[in-house]
Protein backbone atom coordinates (compact mmCIF):
# COMPACT_ATOMS: atom_id res chain seq x y z
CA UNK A 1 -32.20 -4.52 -4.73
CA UNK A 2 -31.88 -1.33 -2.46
CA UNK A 3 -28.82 0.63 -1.74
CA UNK A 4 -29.50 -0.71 2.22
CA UNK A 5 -29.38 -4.32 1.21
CA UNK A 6 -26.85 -4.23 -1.09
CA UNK A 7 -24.68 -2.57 1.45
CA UNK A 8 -25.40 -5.68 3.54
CA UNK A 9 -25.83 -8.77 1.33
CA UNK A 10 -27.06 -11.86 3.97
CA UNK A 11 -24.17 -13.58 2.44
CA UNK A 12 -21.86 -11.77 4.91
CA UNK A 13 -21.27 -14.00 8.03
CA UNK A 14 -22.79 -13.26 10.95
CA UNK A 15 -18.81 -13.42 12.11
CA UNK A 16 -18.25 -10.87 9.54
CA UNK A 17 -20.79 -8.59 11.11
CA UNK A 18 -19.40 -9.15 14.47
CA UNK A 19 -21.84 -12.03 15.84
CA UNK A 20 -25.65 -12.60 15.55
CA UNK A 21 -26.24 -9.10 17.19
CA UNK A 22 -23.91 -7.04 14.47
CA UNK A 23 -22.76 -5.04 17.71
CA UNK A 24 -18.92 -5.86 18.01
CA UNK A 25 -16.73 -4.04 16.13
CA UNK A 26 -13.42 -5.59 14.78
CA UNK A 27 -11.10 -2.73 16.55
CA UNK A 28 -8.27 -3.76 17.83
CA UNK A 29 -8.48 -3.38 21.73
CA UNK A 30 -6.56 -0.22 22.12
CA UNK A 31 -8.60 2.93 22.34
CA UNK A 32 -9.14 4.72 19.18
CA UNK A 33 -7.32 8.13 19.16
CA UNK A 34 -9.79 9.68 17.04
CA UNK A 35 -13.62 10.06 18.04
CA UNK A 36 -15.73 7.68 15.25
CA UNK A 37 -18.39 9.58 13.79
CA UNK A 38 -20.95 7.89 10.67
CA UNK A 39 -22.87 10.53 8.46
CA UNK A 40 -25.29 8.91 6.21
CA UNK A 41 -28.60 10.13 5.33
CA UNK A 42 -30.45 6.81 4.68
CA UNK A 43 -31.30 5.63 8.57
CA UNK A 44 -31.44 2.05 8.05
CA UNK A 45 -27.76 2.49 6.29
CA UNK A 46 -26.53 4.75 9.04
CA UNK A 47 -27.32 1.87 11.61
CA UNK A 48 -25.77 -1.04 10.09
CA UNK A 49 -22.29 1.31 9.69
CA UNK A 50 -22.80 2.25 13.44
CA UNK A 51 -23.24 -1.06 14.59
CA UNK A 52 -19.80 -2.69 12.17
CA UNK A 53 -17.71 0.28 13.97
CA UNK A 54 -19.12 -0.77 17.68
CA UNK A 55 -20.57 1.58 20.40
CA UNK A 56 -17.95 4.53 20.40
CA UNK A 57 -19.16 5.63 16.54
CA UNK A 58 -21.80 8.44 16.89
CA UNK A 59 -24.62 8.12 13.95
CA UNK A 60 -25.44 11.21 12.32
CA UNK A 61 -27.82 11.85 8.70
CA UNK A 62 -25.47 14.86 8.13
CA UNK A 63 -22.49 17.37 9.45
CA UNK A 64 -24.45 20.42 10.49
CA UNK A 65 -22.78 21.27 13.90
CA UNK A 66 -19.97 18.95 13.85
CA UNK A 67 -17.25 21.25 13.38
CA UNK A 68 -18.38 23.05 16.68
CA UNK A 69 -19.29 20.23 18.61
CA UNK A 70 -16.28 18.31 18.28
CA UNK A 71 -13.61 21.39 18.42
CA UNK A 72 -11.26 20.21 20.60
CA UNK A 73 -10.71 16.46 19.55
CA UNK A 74 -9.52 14.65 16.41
CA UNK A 75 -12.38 13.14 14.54
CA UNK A 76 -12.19 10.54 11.75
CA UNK A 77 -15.52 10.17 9.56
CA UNK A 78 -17.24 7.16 7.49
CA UNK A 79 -19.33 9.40 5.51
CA UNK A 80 -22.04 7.16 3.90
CA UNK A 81 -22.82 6.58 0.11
CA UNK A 82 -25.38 9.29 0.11
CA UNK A 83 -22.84 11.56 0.09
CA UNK A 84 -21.04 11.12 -2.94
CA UNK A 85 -24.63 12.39 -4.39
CA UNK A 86 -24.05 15.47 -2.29
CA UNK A 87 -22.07 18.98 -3.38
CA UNK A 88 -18.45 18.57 -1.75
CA UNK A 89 -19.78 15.00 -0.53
CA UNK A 90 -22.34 16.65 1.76
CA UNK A 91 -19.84 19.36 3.44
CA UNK A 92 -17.27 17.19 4.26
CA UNK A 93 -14.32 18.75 1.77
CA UNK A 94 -15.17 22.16 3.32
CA UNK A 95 -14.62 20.66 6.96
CA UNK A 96 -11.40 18.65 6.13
CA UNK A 97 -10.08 21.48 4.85
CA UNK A 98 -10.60 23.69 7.75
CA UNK A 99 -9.33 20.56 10.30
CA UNK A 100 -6.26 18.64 9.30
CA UNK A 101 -6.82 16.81 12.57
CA UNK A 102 -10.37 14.86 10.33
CA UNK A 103 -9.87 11.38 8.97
CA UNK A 104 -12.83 10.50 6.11
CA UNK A 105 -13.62 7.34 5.06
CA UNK A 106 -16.09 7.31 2.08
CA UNK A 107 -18.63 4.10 1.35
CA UNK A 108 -19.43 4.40 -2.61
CA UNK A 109 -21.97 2.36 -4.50
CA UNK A 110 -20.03 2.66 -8.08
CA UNK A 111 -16.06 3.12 -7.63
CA UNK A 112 -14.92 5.22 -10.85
CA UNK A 113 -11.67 6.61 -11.15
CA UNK A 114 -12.91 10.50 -11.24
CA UNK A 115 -14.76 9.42 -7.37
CA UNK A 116 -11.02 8.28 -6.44
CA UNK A 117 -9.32 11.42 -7.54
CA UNK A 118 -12.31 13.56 -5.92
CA UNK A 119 -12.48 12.24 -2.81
CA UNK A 120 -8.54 12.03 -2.03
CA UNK A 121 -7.92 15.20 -3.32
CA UNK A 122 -10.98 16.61 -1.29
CA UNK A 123 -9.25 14.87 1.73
CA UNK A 124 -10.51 11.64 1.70
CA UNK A 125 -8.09 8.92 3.29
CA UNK A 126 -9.72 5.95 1.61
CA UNK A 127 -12.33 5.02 -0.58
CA UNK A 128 -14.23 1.71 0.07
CA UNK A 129 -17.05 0.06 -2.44
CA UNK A 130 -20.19 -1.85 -1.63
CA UNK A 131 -20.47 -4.58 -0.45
CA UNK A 132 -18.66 -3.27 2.82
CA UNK A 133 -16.94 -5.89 4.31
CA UNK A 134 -17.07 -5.63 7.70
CA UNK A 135 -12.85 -6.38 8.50
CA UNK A 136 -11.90 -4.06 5.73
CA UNK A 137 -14.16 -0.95 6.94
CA UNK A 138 -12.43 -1.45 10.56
CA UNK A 139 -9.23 -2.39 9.40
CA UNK A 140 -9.13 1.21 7.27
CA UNK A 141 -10.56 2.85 10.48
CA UNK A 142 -7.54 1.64 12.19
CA UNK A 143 -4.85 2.26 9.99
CA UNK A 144 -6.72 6.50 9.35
CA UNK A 145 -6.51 6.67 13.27
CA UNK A 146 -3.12 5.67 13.64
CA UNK A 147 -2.21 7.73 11.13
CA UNK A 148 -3.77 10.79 13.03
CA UNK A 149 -2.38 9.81 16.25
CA UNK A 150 1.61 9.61 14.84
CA UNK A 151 0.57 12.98 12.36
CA UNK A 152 -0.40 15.27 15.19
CA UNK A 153 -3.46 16.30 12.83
CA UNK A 154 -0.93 17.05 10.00
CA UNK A 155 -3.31 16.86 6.68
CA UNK A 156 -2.18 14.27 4.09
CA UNK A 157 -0.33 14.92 0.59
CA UNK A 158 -2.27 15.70 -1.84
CA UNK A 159 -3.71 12.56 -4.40
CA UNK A 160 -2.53 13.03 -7.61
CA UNK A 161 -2.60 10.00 -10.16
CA UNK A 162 1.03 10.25 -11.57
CA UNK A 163 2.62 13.81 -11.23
CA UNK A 164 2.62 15.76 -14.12
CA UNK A 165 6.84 15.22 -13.84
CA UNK A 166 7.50 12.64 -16.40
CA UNK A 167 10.27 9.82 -15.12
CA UNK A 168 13.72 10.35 -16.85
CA UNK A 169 14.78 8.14 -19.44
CA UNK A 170 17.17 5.42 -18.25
CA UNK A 171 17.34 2.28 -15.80
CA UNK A 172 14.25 0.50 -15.25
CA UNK A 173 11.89 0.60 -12.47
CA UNK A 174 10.35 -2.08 -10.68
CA UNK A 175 7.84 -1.62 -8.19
CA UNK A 176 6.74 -4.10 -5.93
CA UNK A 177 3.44 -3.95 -4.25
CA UNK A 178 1.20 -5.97 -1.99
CA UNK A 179 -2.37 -5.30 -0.91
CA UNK A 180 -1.98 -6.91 2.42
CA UNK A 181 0.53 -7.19 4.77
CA UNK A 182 2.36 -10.13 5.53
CA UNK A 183 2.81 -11.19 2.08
CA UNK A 184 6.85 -11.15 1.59
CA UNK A 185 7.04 -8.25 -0.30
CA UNK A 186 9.26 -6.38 1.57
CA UNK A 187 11.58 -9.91 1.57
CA UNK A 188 11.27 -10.29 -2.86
CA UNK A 189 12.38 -6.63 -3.15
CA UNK A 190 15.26 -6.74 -0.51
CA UNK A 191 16.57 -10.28 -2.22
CA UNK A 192 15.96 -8.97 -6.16
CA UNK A 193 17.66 -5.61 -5.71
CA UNK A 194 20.56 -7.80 -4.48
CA UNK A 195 20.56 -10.38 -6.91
CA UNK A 196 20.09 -7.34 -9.39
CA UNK A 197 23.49 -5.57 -8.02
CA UNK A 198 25.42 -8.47 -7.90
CA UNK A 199 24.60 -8.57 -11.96
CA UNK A 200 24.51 -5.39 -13.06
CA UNK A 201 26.88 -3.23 -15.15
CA UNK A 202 25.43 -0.26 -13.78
CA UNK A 203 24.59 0.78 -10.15
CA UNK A 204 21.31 -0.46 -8.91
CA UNK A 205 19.05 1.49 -5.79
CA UNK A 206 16.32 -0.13 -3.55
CA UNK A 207 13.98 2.58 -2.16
CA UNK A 208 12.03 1.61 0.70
CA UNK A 209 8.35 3.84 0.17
CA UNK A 210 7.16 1.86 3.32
CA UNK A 211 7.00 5.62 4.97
CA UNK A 212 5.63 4.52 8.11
CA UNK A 213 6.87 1.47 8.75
CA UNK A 214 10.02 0.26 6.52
CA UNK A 215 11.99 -2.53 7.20
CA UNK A 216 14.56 -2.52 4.82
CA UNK A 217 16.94 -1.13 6.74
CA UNK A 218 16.86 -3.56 9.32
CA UNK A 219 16.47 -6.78 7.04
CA UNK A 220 19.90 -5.77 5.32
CA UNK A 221 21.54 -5.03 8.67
CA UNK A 222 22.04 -0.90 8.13
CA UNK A 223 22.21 2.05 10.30
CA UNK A 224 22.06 4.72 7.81
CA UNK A 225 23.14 7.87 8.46
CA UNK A 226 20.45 9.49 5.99
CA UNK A 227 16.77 8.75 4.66
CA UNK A 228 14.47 9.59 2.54
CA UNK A 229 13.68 12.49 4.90
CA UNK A 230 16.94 14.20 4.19
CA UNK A 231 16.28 13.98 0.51
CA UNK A 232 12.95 15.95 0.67
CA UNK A 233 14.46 18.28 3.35
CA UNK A 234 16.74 19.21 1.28
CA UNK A 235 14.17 19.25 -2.45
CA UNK A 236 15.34 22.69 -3.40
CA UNK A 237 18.56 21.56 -4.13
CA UNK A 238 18.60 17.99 -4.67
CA UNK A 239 20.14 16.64 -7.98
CA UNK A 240 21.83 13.32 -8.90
CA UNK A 241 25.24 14.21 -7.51
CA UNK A 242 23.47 14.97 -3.54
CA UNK A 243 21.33 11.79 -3.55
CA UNK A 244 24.09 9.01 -4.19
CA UNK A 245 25.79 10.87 -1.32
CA UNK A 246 22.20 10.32 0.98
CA UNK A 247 22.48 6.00 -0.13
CA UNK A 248 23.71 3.60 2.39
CA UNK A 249 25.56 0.93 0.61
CA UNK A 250 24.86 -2.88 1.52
CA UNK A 251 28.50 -4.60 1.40
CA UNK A 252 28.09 -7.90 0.32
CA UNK A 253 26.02 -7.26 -2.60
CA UNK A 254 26.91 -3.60 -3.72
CA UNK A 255 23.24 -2.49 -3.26
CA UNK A 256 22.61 0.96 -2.85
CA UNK A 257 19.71 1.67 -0.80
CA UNK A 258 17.44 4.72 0.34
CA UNK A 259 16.05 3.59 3.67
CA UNK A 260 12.42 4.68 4.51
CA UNK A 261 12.14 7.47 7.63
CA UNK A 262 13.04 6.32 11.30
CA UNK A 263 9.80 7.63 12.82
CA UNK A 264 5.96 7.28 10.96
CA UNK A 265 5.50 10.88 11.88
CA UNK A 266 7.66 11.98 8.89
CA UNK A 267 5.55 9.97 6.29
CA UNK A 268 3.41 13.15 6.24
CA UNK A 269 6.00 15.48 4.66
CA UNK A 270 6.95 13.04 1.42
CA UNK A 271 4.36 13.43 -1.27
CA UNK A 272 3.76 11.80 -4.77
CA UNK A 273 5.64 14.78 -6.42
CA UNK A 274 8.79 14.39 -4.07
CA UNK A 275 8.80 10.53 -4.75
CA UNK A 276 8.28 10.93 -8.11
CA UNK A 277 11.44 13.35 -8.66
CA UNK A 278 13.58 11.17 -6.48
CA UNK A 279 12.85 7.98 -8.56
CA UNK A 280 13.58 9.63 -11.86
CA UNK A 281 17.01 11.02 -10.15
CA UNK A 282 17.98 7.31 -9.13
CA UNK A 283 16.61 6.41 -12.99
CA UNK A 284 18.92 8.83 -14.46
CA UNK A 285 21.96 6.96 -13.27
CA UNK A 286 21.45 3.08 -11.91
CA UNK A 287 20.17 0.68 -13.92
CA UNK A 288 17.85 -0.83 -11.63
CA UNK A 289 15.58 1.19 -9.04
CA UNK A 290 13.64 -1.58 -7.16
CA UNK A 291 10.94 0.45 -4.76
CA UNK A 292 8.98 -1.62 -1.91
CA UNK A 293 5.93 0.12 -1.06
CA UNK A 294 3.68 -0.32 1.55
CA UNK A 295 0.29 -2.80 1.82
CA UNK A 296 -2.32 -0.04 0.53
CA UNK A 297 -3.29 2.25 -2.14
CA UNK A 298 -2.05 6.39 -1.62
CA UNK A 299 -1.17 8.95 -3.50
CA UNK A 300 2.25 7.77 -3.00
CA UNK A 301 1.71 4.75 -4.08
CA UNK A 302 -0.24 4.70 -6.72
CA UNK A 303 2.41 7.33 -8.18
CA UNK A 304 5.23 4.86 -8.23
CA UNK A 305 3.02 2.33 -9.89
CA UNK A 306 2.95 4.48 -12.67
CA UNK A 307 6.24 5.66 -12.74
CA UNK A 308 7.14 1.67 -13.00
CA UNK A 309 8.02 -0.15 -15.53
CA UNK A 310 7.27 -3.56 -14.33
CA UNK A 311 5.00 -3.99 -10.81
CA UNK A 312 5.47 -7.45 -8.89
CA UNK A 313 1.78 -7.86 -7.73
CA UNK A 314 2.54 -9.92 -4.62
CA UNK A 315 0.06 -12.38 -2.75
CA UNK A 316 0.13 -15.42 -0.49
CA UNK A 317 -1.29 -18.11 -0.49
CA UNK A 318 -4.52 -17.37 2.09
CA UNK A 319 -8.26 -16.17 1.51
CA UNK A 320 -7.51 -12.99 2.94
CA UNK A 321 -4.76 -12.23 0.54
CA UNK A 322 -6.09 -13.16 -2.46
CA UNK A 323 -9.50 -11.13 -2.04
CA UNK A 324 -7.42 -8.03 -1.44
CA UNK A 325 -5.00 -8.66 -4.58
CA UNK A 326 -8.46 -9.12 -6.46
CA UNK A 327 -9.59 -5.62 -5.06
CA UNK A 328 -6.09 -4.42 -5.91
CA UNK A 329 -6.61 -5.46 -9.35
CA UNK A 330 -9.70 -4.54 -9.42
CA UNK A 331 -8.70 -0.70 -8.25
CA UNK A 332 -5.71 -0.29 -10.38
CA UNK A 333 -7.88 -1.19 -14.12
CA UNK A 334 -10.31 1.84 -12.82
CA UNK A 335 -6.88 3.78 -12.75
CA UNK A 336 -6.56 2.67 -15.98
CA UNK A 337 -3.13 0.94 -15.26
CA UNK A 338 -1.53 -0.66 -18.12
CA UNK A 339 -1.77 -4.43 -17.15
CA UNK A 340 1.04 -5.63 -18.95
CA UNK A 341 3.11 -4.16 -16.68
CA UNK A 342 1.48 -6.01 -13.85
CA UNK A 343 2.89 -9.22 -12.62
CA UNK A 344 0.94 -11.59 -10.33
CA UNK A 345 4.19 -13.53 -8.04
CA UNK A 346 2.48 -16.07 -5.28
CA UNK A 347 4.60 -16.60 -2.33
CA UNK A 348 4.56 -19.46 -0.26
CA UNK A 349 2.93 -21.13 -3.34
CA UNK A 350 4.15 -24.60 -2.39
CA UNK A 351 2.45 -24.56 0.97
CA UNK A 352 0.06 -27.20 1.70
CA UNK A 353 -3.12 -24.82 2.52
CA UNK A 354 -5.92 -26.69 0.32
CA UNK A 355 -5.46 -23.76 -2.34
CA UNK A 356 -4.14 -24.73 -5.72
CA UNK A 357 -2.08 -22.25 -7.79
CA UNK A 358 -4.89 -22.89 -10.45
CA UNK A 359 -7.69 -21.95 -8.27
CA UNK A 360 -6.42 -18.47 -7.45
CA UNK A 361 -5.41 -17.70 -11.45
CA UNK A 362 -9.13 -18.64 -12.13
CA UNK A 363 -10.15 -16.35 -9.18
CA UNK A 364 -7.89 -13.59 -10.07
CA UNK A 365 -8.27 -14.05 -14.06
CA UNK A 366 -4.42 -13.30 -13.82
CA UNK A 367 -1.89 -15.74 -14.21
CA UNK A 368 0.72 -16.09 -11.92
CA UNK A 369 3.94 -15.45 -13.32
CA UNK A 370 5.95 -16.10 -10.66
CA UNK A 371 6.07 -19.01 -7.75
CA UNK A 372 7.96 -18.70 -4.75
CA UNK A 373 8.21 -21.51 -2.64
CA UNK A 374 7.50 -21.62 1.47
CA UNK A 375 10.69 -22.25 3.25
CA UNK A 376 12.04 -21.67 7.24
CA UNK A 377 15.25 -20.13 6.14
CA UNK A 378 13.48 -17.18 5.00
CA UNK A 379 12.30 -15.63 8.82
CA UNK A 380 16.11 -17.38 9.42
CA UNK A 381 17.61 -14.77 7.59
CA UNK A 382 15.22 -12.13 8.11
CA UNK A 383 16.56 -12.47 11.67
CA UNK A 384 20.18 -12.65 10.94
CA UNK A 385 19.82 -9.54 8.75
CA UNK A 386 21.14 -11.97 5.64
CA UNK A 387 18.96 -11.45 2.16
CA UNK A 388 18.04 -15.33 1.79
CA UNK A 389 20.07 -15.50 -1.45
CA UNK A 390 23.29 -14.72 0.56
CA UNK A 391 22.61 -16.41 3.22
CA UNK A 392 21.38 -19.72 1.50
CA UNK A 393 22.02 -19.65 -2.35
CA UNK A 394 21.23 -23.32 -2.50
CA UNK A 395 17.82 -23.43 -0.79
CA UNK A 396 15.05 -23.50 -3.23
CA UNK A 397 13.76 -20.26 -2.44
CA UNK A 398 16.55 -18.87 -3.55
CA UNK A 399 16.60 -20.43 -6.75
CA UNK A 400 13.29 -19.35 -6.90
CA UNK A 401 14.53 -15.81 -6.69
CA UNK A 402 17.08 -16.12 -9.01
CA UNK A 403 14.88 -17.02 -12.08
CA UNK A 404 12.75 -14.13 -10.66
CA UNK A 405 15.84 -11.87 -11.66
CA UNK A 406 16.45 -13.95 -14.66
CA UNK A 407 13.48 -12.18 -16.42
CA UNK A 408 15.63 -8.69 -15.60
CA UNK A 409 19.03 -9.79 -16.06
CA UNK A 410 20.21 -13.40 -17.01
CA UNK A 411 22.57 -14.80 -14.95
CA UNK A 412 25.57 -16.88 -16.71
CA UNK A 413 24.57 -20.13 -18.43
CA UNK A 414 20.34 -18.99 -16.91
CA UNK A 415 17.98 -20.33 -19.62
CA UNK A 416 16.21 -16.88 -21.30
CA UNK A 417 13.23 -15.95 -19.50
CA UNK A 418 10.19 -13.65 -20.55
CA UNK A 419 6.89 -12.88 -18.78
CA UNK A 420 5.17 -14.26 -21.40
């Protein structure tokens, strides 16, 4: 099988390839802020990519001229698989060097965890493998161009997987991580680090690493004076004593929390390195640092997940979901990430969607170690600004949670729990 028809199996709909003519691309209606450009050598490839991304991508075999033609406007790139086989993937790490206002996208035949770390550290936003689903290539196209519209053309952090800083010796940290949005992660880590602080000895921290668009803040009902902003504004001189004085503190539960930045624009000036050092400050004196993350793989990201001790692998109960937590899986064994530390918690698992829990451990090869039931008083709370657990510690969601937090910390008269 050729590179060409691998790229585009005829297993993939005709929906996935936007209708029996391939020409509609799945972009959301608003205008794109950056100017789509394809760079692929092989012409039949080049074609297929153009017509996924719709009429505004411009298909080009290489990058000779680009720099110059396109001076004055932000630009964000799907360069092709032909060149990874290229010296600095065909010009392109010379160009997003020289133009922090470039967004790449790179299409690989064989993901490997060196192509990872030289792409994103030549600039490369994201990395996607063949077959090239359609709704993921436009979906990443989306998510690169809003990041260049909020960034003003600021370049991104540079990739790093796990800092050479080593985390401190002390509480534990759990990270927990989604690979689509939508999934209730942001809602298991705001009702664990509760249930977690209403247990502990020690203090316990929830950092929200959601840099562009956090919502723990609003789903415990703060208005913190200080983020995670002022904690890498001030890097030079941050130590134990000046972070607990940067944590809001959540009332009813004790919960100290580190609330993501007020404005996406600031995501840009927290890297791995900052993120790392902050963790292993809130390591070095709470017992419990419980990070939510956001729904994709970054430097950032994939940082924390090795700075964790235990990652709750969240997914719903839906197609979409469960492909992506495959891919997720999928990405982090190339990273070589210790999989024991890697726990697979379905939410909604009770709903009645024609998808068993068995199904999706046999698709996954992963066990779920974790269920969390479906249940309207979660978006009830959500809106009140309540954790579920407070707000309705008899509901069986909350239950749910609580033997969630059993495995961490027993609760009196709890039967022992493991995750094995």
């Amino acid at each position: 099988m050729t590179v060409s028809e691998y790229l585009w199996d005829d297993n993939v709909s005709s929906a996935q390839q936007g209708g029996p003519t391939g020409t509609m691309s799945n972009l959301p209606d608003d205008e794109p802020n950056a100017q789509l450009i394809v760079v692929e050598s092989d012409p039949a490839i080049r074609s297929r990519l153009a017509m996924q991304l719709g009429e505004r991508a411009v298909a080009l075999d290489d990058l000779s001229g680009v720099e110059e033609r396109y001076a004055d406007s932000p630009l964000l790139v799907v360069l092709g698989p032909s060149c990874v086989r290229m010296p600095g993937l065909g010009g392109a790490e010379l160009l997003l060097t020289n133009r922090p206002d470039i967004g790449a996208i790179l299409i690989a035949e064989d993901l490997s965890t060196d192509l990872f770390q030289r792409a994103i550290r030549g600039g490369v936003r994201d990395v996607l493998g063949v077959p090239v689903d359609t709704g993921q290539l436009n979906e990443a196209v989306r998510r690169i161009d809003q990041t260049l519209a909020v960034s003003g053309g600021r370049p991104a952090p540079a990739f790093a997987v796990g800092g050479e800083e080593q985390p401190a010796a002390g509480g534990k940290v759990i990270t927990v991580f989604s690979t689509k949005g939508g999934a209730g992660k942001s809602m298991l880590a705001t009702n664990l680090g509760v249930l977690l602080a209403q247990r502990s000895e020690g203090p316990v921290a929830l950092v929200d690493a959601d840099l562009q668009f956090g919502d723990i803040a609003v789903m415990l009902k703060l208005a913190p004076q200080h983020t995670i902003v002022d904690a890498v504004g001030s890097f030079e001189r941050l130590d134990a004593g000046f972070l607990k004085s940067l944590l809001a503190v959540h009332q009813q539960s004790g919960l100290l929390v580190l609330p993501a930045p007020l404005e996406p624009a600031f995501a840009d000036q927290i890297g791995a390195d900052q993120m790392s050092h902050i963790i292993a400050l809130l390591r070095s004196f709470c017992s419990f640092v419980v990070v939510d993350t956001p729904a994709y793989f970054n430097d950032v990201v994939l940082s924390l997940i090795e700075d964790s001790d235990d990652v709750l692998l969240v997914a719903g109960m839906d197609i979409p979901n469960i492909k992506n937590v495959k891919i997720g899986l999928q990405t982090l064994r190339l990273l070589n990430t210790p999989m024991s530390k890697i726990h697979l918690i379905l939410n909604r698992a009770n709903s009645k969607v024609k998808l068993e829990v068995s199904e999706v451990e046999r698709t996954l090869q992963v066990k779920a170690e974790s269920l969390i039931p479906s249940d309207i008083v979660v978006p009830q709370s959500v809106n009140k600004g309540t954790p579920v657990v407070l707000d309705a510690p008899r509901s069986a969601i909350a239950k749910s949670l609580e033997q969630l937090a059993d495995r961490f910390i027993e609760a009196p008269g709890a039967k022992k729990r493991s995750w094995r």
